[in-house]
Protein backbone atom coordinates (compact mmCIF):
# COMPACT_ATOMS: atom_id res chain seq x y z
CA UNK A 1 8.68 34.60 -15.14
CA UNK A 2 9.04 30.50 -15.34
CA UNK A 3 12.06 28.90 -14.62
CA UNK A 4 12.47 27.92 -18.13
CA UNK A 5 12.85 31.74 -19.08
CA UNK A 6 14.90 33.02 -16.42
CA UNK A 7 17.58 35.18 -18.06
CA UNK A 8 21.18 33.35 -17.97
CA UNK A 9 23.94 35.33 -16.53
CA UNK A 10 26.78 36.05 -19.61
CA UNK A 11 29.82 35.62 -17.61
CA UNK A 12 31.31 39.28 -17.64
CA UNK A 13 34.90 38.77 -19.69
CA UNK A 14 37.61 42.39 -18.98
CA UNK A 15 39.06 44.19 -21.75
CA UNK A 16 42.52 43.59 -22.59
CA UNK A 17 43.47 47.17 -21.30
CA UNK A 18 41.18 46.48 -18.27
CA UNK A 19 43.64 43.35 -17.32
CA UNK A 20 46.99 45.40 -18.32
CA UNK A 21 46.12 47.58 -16.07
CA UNK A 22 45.21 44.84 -13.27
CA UNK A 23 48.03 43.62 -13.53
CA UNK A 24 49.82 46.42 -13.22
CA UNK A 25 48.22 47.08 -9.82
CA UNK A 26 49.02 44.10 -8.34
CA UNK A 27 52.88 44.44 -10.10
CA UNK A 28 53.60 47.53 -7.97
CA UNK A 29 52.06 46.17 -4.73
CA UNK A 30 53.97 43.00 -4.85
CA UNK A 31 57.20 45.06 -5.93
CA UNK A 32 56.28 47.74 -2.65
CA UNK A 33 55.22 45.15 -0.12
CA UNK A 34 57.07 41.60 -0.72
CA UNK A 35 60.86 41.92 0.20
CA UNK A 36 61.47 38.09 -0.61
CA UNK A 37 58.87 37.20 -3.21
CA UNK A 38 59.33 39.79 -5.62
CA UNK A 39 63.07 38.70 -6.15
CA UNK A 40 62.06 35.44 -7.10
CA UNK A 41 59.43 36.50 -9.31
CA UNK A 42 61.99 38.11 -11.33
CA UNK A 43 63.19 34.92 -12.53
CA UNK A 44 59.65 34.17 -13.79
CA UNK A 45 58.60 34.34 -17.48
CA UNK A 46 56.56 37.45 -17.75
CA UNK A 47 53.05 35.36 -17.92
CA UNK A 48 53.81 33.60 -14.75
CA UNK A 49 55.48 36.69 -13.01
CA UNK A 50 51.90 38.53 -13.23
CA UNK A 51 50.21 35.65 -12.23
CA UNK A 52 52.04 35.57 -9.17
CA UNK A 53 51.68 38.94 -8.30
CA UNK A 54 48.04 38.78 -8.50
CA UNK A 55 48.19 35.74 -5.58
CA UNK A 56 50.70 38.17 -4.04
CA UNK A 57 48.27 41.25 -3.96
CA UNK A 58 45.31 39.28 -3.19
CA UNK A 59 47.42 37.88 -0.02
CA UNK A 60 48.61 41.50 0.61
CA UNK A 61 44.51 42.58 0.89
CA UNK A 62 43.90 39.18 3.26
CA UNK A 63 46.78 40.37 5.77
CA UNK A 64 46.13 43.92 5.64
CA UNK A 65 42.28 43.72 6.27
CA UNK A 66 43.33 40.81 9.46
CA UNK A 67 45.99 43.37 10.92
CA UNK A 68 43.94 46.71 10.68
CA UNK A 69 44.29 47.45 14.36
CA UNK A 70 41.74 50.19 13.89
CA UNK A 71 39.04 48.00 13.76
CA UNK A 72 37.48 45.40 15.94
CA UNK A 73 38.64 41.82 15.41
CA UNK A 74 34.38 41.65 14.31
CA UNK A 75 34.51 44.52 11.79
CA UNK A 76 38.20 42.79 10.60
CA UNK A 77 35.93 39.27 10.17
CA UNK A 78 33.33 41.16 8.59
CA UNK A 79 35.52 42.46 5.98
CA UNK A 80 37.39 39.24 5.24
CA UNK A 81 33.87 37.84 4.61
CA UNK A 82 32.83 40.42 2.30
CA UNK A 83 36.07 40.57 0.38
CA UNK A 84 36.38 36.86 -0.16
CA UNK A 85 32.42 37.13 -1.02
CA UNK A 86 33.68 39.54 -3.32
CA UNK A 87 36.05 36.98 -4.97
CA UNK A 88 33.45 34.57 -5.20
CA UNK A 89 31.60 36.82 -7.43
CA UNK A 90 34.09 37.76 -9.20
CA UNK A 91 34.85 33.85 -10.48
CA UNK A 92 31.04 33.41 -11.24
CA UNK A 93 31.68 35.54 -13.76
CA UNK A 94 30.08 39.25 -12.47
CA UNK A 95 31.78 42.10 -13.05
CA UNK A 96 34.35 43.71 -10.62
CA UNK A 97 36.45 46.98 -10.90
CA UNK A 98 38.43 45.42 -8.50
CA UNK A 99 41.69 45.09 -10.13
CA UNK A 100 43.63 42.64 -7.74
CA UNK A 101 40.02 40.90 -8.21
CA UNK A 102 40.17 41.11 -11.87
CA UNK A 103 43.53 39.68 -12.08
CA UNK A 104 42.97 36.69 -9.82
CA UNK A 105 40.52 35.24 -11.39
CA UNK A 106 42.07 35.57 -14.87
CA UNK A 107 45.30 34.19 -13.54
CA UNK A 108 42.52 31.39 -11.95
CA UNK A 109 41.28 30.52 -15.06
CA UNK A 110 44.80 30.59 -17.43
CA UNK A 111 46.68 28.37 -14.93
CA UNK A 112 43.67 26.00 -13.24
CA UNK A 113 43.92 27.02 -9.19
CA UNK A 114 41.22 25.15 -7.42
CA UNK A 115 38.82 27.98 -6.07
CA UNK A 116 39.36 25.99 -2.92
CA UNK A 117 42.79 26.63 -2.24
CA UNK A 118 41.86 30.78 -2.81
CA UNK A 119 39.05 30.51 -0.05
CA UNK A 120 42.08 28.43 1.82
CA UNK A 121 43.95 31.69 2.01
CA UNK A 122 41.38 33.61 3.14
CA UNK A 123 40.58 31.47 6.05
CA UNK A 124 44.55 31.31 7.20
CA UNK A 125 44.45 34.92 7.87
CA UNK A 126 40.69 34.71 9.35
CA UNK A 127 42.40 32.77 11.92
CA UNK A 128 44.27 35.85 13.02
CA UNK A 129 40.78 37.55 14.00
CA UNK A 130 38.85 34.98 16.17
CA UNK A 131 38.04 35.36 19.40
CA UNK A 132 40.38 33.34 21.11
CA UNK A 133 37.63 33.24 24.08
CA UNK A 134 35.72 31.04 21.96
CA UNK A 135 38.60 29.02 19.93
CA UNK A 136 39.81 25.71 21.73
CA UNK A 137 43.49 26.34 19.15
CA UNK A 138 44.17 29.42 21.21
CA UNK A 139 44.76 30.70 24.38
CA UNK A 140 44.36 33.74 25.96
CA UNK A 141 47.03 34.84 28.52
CA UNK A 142 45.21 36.25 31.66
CA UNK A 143 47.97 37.57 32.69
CA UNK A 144 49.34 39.75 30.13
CA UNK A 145 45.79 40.94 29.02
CA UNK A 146 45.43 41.54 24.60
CA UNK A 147 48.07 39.03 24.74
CA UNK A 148 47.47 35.37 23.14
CA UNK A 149 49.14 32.60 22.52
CA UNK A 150 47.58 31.33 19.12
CA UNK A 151 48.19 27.65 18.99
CA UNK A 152 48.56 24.77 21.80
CA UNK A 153 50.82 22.30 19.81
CA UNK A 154 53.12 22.27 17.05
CA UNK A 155 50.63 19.87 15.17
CA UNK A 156 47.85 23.26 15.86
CA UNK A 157 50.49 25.54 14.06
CA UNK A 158 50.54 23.64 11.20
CA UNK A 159 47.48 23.83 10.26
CA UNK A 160 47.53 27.78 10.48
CA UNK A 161 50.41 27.42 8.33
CA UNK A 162 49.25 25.19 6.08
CA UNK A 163 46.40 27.35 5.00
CA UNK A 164 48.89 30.91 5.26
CA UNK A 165 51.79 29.19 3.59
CA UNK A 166 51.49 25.52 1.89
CA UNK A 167 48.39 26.67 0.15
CA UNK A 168 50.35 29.06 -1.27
CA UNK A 169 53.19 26.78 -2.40
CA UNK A 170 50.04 24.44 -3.91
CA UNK A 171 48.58 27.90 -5.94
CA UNK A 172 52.84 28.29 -6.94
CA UNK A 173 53.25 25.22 -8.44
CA UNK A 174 49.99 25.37 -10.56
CA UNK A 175 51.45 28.60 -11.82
CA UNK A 176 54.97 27.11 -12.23
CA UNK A 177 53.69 24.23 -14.11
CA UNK A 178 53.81 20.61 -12.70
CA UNK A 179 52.35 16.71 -13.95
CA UNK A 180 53.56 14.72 -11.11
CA UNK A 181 51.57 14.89 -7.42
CA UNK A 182 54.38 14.26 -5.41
CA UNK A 183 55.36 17.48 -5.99
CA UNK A 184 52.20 18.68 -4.12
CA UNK A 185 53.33 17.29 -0.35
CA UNK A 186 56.55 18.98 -1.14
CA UNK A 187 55.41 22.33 -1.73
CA UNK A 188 53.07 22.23 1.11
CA UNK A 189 56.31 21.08 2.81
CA UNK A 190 58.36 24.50 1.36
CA UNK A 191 55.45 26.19 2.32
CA UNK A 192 55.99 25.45 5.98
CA UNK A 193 59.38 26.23 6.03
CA UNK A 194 59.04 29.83 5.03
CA UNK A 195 56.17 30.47 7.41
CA UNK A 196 58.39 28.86 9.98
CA UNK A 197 60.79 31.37 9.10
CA UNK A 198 58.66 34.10 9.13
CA UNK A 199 57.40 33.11 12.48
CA UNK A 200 60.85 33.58 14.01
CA UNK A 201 61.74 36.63 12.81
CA UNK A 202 58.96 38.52 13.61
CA UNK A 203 58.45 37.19 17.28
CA UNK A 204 58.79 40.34 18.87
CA UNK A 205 56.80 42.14 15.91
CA UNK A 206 53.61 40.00 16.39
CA UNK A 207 53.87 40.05 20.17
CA UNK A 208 53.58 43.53 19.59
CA UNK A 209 50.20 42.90 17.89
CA UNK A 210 49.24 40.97 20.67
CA UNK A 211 50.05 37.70 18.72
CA UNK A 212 52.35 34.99 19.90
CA UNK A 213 52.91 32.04 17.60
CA UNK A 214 55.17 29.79 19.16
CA UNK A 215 53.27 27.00 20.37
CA UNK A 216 52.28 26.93 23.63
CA UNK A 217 53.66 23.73 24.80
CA UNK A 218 57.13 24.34 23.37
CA UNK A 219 57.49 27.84 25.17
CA UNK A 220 56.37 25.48 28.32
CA UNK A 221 59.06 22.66 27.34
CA UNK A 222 61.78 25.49 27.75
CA UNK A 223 60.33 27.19 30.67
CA UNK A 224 59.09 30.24 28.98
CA UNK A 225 56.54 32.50 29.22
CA UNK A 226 54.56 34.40 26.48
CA UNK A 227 54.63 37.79 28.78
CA UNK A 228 58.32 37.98 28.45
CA UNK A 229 58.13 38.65 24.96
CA UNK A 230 56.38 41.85 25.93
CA UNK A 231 59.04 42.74 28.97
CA UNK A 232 62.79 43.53 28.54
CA UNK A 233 63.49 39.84 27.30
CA UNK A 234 66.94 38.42 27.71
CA UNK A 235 67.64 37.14 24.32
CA UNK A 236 69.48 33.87 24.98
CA UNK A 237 66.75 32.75 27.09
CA UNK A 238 64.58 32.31 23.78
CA UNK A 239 67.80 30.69 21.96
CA UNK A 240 67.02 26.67 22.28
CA UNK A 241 63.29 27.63 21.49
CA UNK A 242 63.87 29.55 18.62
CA UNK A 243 67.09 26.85 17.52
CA UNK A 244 64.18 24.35 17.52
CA UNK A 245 61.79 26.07 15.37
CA UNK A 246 64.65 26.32 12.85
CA UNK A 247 65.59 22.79 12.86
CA UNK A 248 62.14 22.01 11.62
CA UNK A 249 62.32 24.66 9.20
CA UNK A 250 65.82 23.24 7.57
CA UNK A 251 64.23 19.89 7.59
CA UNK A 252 61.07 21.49 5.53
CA UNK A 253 63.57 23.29 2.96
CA UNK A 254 64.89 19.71 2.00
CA UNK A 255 61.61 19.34 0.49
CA UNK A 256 61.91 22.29 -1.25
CA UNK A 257 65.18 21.20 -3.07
CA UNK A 258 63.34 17.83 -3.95
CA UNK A 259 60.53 20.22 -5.33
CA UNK A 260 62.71 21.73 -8.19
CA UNK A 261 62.83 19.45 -10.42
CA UNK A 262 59.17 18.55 -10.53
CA UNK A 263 58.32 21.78 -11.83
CA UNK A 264 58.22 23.39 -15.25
CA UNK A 265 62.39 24.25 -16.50
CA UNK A 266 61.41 27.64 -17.17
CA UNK A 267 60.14 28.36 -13.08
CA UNK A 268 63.12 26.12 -11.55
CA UNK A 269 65.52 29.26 -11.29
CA UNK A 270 62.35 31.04 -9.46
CA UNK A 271 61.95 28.21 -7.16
CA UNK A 272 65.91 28.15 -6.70
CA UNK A 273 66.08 31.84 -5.57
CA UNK A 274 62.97 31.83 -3.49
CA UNK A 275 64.34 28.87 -1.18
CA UNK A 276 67.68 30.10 -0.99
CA UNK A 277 66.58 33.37 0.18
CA UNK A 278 64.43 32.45 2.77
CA UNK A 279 67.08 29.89 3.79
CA UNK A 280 69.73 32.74 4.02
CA UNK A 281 67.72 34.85 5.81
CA UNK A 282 67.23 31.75 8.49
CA UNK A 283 70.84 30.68 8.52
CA UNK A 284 71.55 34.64 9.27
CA UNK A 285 69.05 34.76 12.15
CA UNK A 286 71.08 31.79 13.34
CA UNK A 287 74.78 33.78 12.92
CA UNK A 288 73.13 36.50 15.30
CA UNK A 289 72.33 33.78 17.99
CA UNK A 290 68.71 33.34 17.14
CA UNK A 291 68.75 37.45 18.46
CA UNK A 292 65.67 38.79 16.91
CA UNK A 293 64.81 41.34 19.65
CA UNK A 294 67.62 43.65 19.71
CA UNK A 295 66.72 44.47 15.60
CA UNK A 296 64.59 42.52 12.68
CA UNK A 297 66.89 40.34 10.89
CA UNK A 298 66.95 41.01 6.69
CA UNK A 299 68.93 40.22 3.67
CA UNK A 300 70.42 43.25 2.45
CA UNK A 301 69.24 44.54 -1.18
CA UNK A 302 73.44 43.16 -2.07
CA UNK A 303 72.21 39.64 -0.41
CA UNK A 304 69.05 39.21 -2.38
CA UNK A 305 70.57 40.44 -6.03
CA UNK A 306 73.30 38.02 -5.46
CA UNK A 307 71.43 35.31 -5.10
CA UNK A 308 68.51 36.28 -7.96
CA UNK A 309 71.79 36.80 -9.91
CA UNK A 310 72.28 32.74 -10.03
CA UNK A 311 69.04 32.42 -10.27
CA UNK A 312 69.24 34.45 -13.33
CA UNK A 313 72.10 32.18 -14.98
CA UNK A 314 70.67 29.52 -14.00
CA UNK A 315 67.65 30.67 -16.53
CA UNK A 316 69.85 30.85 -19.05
CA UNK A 317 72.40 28.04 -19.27
């Protein structure tokens, strides 16, 4: 056949019931797996909520696939590949039975997220599965073996979090609703913050995964060691470290408050309640002495509904 009577590809469009029930999908995995987000979401017009949860669930399949400890960190790459490979087809128009798939890319299209920043997700979590053997940002421990510090430098963790958590703040505000750039560097700024956050409460947890993502030369500034994380750690001894992680999370929340009012009115309360609980869950990690050995740190269901509760008449007033 000549090039000039190839068949064209139709791009494949879902039924209405198809993406109700897509949606749907990604709804009740965002609502069973994301203890902060979802609360936020709530604030959302409905449009936007779904939206969200479709970045949400597509995140949920990224993490899941990188921390499947019953596979080899190759069969873990191998998967990522094929599942973002499966995304890529998916936004050329094939069709997929996918439903966090078939949700994405609908949410892609209604609220214009750069297919870059997508495959920018993907490739935060891939970073999770090299082979630190043969990745100059990490470094193995030889003495506590499975053990690995991911990233040198503070500047080295940034860019892990940049792609895991300001991406993600970038694919938020195109869903929110924004004109102005400078909101961009700010929600790649709010971004931080929360993965900063995230990073110190679940110290112990990803140690236990063999993961440690305090930087390497700020456990060395305070005399630490990544195998103590792994032995019967004296909490205060991690204090100052930990303390200085959350100063530079505080200072990334600022940008978060100057983010509001870039965005659409109608996702400001969302915004509001997202920062604030992430911020109260830091400032209660502080009250405990930066302790987050002895048991994971949380807001209670009470904590979250009483903030989403002023997010709520905020909405309305």
């Amino acid at each position: 056949m000549s090039a000039g009577a190839q068949q064209v590809l139709i791009p494949w469009t879902p039924a209405p019931a198809q993406l109700q029930m897509a949606y749907s999908v990604c709804r009740g995995i965002t609502r069973t797996n994301a203890k902060n987000f979802y609360y936020a979401f709530l604030a959302l017009p409905r449009r936007k909520r779904e939206a969200l949860c479709a970045v949400y669930a597509f995140m949920r399949r990224c993490d899941d696939i990188a921390d499947d400890a019953s596979l080899a960190l190759e069969e873990r790459r191998f998967k990522l590949d094929t599942w973002l490979a499966a995304l890529h087809r998916a936004q050329q128009g094939e069709p997929t039975d996918d439903p966090i798939l078939l949700a994405l890319t609908d949410a892609q299209r209604r609220y214009s997220i750069r297919a870059g920043l997508l495959d920018e997700l993907a490739m935060g979590t891939a970073m999770d599965v090299m082979d630190p053997t043969g990745q100059d940002q990490q470094a193995a421990n030889p003495a506590v073996p499975g053990l690995t510090v991911q990233y040198r430098t503070f500047d080295d963790l940034k860019v892990y979090c940049y792609r895991v958590a300001s991406v993600v703040g970038l694919v938020c505000i195109h869903i929110f609703g924004y004109r102005d750039p400078a909101a961009e560097p700010l929600a790649e700024k709010c971004g931080l913050a929360f993965q900063l956050t995230n990073i110190i409460r679940d110290v112990k947890e990803d140690a236990a995964m063999g993961r440690v993502y305090l930087p390497e030369e700020d456990l060395a500034k305070f005399g630490l060691s990544a195998a103590e994380l792994l032995t019967t750690l004296d909490p205060v001894r991690f204090r100052p470290l930990l303390a200085l992680e959350a100063d530079r999370a505080r200072e990334c929340y600022e940008a978060g408050e100057q983010l509001i009012p870039y965005i659409a009115e109608d996702s400001q309360p969302a915004l509001w309640v997202l920062i604030n609980i992430y911020r109260k869950l830091l400032e209660k990690i502080a009250a405990r002495q930066y302790d987050v050995f002895t048991a994971k740190v949380s807001l209670t269901v009470t904590e979250k509904l009483r903030v989403l509760g002023k997010g709520f008449l905020q909405r309305i007033t």
